[in-house]
PDB file of N, CA and C in Angstrom:
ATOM      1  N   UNK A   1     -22.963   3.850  19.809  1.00  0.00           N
ATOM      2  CA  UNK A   1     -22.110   2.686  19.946  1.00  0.00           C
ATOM      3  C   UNK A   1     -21.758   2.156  18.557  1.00  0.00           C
ATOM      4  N   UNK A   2     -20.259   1.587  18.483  1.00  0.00           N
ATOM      5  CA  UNK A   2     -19.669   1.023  17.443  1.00  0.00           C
ATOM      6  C   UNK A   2     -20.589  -0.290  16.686  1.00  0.00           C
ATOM      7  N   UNK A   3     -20.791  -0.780  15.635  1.00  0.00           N
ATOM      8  CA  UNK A   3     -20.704  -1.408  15.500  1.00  0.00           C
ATOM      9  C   UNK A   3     -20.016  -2.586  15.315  1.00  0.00           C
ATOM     10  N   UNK A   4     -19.944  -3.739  16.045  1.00  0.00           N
ATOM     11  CA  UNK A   4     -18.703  -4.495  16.109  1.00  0.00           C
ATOM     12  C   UNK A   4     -18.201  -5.041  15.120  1.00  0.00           C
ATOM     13  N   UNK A   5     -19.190  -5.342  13.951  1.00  0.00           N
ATOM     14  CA  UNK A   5     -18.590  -5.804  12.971  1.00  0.00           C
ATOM     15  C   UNK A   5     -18.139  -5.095  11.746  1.00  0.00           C
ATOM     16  N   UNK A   6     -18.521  -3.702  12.396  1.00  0.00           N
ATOM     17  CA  UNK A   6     -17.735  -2.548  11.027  1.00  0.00           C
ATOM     18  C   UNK A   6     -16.349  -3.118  11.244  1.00  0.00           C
ATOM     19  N   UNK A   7     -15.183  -2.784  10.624  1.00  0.00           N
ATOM     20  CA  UNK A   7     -13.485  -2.566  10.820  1.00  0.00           C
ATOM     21  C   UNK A   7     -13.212  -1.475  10.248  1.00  0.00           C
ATOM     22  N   UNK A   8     -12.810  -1.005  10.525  1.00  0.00           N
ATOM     23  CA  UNK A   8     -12.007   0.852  10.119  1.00  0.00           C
ATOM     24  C   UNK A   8     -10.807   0.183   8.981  1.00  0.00           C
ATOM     25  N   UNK A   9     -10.337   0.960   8.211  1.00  0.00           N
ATOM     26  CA  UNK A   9      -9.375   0.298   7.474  1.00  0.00           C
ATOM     27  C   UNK A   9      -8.342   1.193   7.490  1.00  0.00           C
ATOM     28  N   UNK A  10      -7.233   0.630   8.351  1.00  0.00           N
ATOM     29  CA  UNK A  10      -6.114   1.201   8.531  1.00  0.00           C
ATOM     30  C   UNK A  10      -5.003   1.543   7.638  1.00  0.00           C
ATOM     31  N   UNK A  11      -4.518   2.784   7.446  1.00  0.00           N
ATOM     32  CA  UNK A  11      -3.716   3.087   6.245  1.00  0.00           C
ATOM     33  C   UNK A  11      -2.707   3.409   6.341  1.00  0.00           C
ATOM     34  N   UNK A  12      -1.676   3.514   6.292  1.00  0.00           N
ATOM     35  CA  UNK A  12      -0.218   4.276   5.837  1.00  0.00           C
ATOM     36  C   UNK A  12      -0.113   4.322   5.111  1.00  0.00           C
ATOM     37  N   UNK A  13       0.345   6.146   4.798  1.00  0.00           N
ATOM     38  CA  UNK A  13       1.643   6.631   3.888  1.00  0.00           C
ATOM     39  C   UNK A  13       3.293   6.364   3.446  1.00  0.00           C
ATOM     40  N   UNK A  14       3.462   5.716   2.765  1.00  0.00           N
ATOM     41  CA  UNK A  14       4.869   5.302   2.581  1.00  0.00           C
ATOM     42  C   UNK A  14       5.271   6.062   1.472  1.00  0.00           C
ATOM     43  N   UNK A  15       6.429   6.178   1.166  1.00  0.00           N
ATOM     44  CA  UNK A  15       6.877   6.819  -0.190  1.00  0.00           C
ATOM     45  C   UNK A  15       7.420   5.607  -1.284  1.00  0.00           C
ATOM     46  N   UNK A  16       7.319   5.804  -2.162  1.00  0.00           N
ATOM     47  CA  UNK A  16       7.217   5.101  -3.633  1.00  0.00           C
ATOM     48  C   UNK A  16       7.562   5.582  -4.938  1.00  0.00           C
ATOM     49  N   UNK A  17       8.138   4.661  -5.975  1.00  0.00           N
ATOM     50  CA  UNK A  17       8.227   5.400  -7.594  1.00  0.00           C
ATOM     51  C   UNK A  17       7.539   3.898  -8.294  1.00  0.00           C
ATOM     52  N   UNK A  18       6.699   4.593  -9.022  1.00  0.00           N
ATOM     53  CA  UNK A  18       5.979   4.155 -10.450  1.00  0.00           C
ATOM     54  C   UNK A  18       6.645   3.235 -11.220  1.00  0.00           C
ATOM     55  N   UNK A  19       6.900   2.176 -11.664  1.00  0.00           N
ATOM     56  CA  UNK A  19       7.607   1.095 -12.434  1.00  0.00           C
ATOM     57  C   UNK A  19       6.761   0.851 -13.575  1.00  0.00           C
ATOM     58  N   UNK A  20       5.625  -0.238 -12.830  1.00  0.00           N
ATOM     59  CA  UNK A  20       5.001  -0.880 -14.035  1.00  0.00           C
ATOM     60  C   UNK A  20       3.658  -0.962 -13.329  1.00  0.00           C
ATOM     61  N   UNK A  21       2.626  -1.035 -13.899  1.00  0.00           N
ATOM     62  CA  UNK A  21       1.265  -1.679 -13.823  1.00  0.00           C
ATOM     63  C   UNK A  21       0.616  -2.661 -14.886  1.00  0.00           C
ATOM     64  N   UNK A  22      -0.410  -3.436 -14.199  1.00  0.00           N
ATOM     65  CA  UNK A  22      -1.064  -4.345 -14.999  1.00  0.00           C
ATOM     66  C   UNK A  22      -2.957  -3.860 -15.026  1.00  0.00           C
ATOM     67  N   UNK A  23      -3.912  -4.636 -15.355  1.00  0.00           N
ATOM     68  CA  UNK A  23      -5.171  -4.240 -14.945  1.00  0.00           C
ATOM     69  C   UNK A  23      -5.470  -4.076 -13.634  1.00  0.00           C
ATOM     70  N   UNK A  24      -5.009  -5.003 -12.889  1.00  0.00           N
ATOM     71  CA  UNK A  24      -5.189  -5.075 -11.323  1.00  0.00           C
ATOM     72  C   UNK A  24      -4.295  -4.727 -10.126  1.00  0.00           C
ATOM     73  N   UNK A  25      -2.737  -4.260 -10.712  1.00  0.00           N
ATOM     74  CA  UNK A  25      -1.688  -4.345  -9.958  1.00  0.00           C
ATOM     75  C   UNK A  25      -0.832  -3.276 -10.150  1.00  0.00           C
ATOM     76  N   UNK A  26      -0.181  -2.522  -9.217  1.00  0.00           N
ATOM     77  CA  UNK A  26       0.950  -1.717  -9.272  1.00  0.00           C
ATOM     78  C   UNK A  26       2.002  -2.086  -8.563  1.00  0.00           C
ATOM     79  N   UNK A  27       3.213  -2.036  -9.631  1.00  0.00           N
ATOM     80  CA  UNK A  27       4.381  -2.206  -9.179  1.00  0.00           C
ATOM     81  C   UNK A  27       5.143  -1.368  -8.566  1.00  0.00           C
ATOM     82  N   UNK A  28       5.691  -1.206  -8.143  1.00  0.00           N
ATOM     83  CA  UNK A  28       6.556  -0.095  -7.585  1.00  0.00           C
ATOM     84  C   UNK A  28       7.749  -0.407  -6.563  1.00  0.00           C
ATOM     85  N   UNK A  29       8.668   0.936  -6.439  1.00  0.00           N
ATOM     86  CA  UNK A  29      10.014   0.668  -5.673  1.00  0.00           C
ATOM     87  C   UNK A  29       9.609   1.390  -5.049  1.00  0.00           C
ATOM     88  N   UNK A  30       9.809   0.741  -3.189  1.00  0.00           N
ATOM     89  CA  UNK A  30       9.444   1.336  -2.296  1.00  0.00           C
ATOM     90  C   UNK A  30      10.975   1.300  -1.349  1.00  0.00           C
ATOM     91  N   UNK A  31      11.436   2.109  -1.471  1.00  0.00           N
ATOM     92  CA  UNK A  31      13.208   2.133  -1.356  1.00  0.00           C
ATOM     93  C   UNK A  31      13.837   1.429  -1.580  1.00  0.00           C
ATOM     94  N   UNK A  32      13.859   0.920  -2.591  1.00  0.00           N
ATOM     95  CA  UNK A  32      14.765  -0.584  -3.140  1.00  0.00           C
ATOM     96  C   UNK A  32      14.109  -1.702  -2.971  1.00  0.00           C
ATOM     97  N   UNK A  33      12.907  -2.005  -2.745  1.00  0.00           N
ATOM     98  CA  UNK A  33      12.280  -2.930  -1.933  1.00  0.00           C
ATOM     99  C   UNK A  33      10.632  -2.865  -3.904  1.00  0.00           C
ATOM    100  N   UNK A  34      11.263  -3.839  -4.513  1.00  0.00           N
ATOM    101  CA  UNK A  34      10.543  -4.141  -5.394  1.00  0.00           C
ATOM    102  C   UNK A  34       8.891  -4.643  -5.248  1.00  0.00           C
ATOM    103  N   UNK A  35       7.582  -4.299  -5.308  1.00  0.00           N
ATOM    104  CA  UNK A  35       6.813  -4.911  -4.575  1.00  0.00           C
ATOM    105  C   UNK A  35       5.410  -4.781  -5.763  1.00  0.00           C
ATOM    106  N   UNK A  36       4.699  -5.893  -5.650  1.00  0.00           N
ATOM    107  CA  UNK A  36       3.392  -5.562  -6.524  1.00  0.00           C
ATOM    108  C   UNK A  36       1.760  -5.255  -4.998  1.00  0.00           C
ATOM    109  N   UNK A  37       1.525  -4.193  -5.866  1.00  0.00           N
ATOM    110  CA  UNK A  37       0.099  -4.052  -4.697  1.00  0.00           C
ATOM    111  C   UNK A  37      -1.631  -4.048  -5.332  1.00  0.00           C
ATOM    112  N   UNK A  38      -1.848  -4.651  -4.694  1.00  0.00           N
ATOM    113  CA  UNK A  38      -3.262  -4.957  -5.642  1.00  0.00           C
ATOM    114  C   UNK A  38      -4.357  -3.502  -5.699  1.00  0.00           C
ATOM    115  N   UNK A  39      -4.206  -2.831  -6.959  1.00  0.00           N
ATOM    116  CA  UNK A  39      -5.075  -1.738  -7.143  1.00  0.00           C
ATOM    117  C   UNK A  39      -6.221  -1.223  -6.277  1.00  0.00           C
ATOM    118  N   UNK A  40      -7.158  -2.828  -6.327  1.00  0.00           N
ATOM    119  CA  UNK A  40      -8.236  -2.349  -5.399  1.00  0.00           C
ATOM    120  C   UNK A  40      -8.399  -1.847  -3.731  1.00  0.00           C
ATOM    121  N   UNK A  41      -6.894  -2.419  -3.013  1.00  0.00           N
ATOM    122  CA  UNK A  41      -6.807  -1.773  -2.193  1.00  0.00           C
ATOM    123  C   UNK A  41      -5.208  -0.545  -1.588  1.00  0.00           C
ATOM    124  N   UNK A  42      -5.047  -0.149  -2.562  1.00  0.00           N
ATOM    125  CA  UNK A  42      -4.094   0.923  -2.411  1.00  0.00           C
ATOM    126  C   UNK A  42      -4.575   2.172  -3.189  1.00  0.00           C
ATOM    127  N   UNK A  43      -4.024   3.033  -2.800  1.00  0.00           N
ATOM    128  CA  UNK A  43      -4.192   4.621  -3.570  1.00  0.00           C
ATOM    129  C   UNK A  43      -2.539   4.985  -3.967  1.00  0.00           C
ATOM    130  N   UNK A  44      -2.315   5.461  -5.161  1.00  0.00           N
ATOM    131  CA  UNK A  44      -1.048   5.743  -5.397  1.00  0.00           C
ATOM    132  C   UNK A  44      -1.087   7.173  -6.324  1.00  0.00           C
ATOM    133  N   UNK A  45      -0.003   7.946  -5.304  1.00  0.00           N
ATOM    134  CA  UNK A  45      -0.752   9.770  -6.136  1.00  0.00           C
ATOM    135  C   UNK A  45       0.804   9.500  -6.649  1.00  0.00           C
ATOM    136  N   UNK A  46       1.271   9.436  -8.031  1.00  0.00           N
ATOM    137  CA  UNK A  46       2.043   9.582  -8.935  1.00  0.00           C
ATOM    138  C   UNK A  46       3.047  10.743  -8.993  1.00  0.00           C
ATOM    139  N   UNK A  47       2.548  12.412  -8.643  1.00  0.00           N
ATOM    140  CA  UNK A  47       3.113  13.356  -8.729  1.00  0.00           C
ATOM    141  C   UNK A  47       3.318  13.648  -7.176  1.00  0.00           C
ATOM    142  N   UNK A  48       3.455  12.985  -5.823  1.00  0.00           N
ATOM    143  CA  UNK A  48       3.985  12.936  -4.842  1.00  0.00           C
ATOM    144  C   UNK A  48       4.826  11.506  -4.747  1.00  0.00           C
ATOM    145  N   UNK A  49       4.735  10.637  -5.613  1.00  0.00           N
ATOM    146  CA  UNK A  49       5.308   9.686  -5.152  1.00  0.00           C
ATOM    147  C   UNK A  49       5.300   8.891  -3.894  1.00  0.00           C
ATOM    148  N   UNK A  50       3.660   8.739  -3.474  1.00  0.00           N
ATOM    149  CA  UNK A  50       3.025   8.253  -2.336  1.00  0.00           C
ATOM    150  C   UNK A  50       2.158   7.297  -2.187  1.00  0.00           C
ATOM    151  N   UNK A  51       2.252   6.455  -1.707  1.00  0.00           N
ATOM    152  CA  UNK A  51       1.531   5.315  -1.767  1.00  0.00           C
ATOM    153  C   UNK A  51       0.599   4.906  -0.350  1.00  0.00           C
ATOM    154  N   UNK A  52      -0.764   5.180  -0.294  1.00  0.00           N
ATOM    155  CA  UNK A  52      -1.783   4.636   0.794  1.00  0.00           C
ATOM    156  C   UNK A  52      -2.132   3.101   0.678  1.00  0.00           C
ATOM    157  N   UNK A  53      -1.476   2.927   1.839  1.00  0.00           N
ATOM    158  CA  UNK A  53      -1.826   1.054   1.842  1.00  0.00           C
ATOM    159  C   UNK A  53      -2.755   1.048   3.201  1.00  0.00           C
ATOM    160  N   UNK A  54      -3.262  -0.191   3.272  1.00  0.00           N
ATOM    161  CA  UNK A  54      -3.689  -1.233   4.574  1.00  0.00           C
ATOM    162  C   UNK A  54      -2.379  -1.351   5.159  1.00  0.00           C
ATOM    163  N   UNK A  55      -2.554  -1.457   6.670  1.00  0.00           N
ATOM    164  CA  UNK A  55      -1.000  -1.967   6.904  1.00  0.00           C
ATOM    165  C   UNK A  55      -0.912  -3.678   7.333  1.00  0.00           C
ATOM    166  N   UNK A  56      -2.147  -3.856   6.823  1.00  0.00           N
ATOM    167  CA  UNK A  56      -2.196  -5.583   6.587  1.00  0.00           C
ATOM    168  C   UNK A  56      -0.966  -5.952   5.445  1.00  0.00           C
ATOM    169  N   UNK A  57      -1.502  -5.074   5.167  1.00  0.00           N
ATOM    170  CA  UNK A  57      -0.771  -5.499   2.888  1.00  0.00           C
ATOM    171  C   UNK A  57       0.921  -4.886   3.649  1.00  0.00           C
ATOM    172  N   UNK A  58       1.227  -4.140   4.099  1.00  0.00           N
ATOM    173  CA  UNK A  58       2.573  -3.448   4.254  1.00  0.00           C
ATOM    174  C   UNK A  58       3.185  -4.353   5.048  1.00  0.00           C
ATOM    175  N   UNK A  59       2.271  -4.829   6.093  1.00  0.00           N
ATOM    176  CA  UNK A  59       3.363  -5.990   7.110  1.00  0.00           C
ATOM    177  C   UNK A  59       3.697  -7.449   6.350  1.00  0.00           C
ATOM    178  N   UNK A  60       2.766  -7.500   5.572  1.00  0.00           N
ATOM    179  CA  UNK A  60       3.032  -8.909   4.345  1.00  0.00           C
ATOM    180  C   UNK A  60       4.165  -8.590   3.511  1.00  0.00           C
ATOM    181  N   UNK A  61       4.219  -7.188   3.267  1.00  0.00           N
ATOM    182  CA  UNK A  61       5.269  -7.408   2.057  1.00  0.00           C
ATOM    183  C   UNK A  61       6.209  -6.753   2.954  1.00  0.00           C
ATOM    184  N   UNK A  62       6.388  -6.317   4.086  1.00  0.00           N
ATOM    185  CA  UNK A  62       7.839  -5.636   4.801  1.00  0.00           C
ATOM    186  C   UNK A  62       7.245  -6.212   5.830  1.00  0.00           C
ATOM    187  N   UNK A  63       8.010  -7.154   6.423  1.00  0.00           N
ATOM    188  CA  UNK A  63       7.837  -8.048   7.965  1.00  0.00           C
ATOM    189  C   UNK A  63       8.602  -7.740   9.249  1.00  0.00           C
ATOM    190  N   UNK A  64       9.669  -7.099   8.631  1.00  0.00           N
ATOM    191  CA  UNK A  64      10.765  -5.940   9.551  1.00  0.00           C
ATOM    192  C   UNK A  64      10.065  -4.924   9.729  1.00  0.00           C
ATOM    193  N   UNK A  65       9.589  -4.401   9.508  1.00  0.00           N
ATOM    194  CA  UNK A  65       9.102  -2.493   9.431  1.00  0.00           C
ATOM    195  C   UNK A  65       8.533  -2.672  10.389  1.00  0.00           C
ATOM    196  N   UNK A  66       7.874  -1.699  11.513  1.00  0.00           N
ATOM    197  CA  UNK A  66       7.029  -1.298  11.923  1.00  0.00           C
ATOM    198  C   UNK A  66       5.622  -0.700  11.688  1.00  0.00           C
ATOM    199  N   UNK A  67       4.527  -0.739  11.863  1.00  0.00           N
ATOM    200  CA  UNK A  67       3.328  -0.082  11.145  1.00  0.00           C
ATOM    201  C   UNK A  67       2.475   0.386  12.291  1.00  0.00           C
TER     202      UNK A  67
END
């Protein structure tokens, strides 16, 4: 049996290009759609141009989209 208070952390793949970063933050264009994502919870592979988010963080910054 689950534990109830684990949470699984839900992810999507979106596609993305590289702009700018800071210590804590990556910027990036996610089809025209300018956006900063906080390092500690995204993965961003550079030579696919792919970005793993929460789709907590994706419905905050795209409120139209689906996830």
């Amino acid at each position: 049996m689950k534990n109830p208070k684990t949470k699984t952390k839900k992810t999507v793949i979106i596609k993305a290009e590289y702009i700018r970063e800071t210590k804590d933050s990556l910027f990036l264009d996610c089809e025209g759609d300018l956006e900063w994502f906080p390092k500690s919870n995204v993965t961003f592979d550079a030579e696919k141009n792919e970005l793993e988010c929460p789709i907590w963080i994706l419905k905050s910054k795209f409120p139209n989209e689906n996830y």
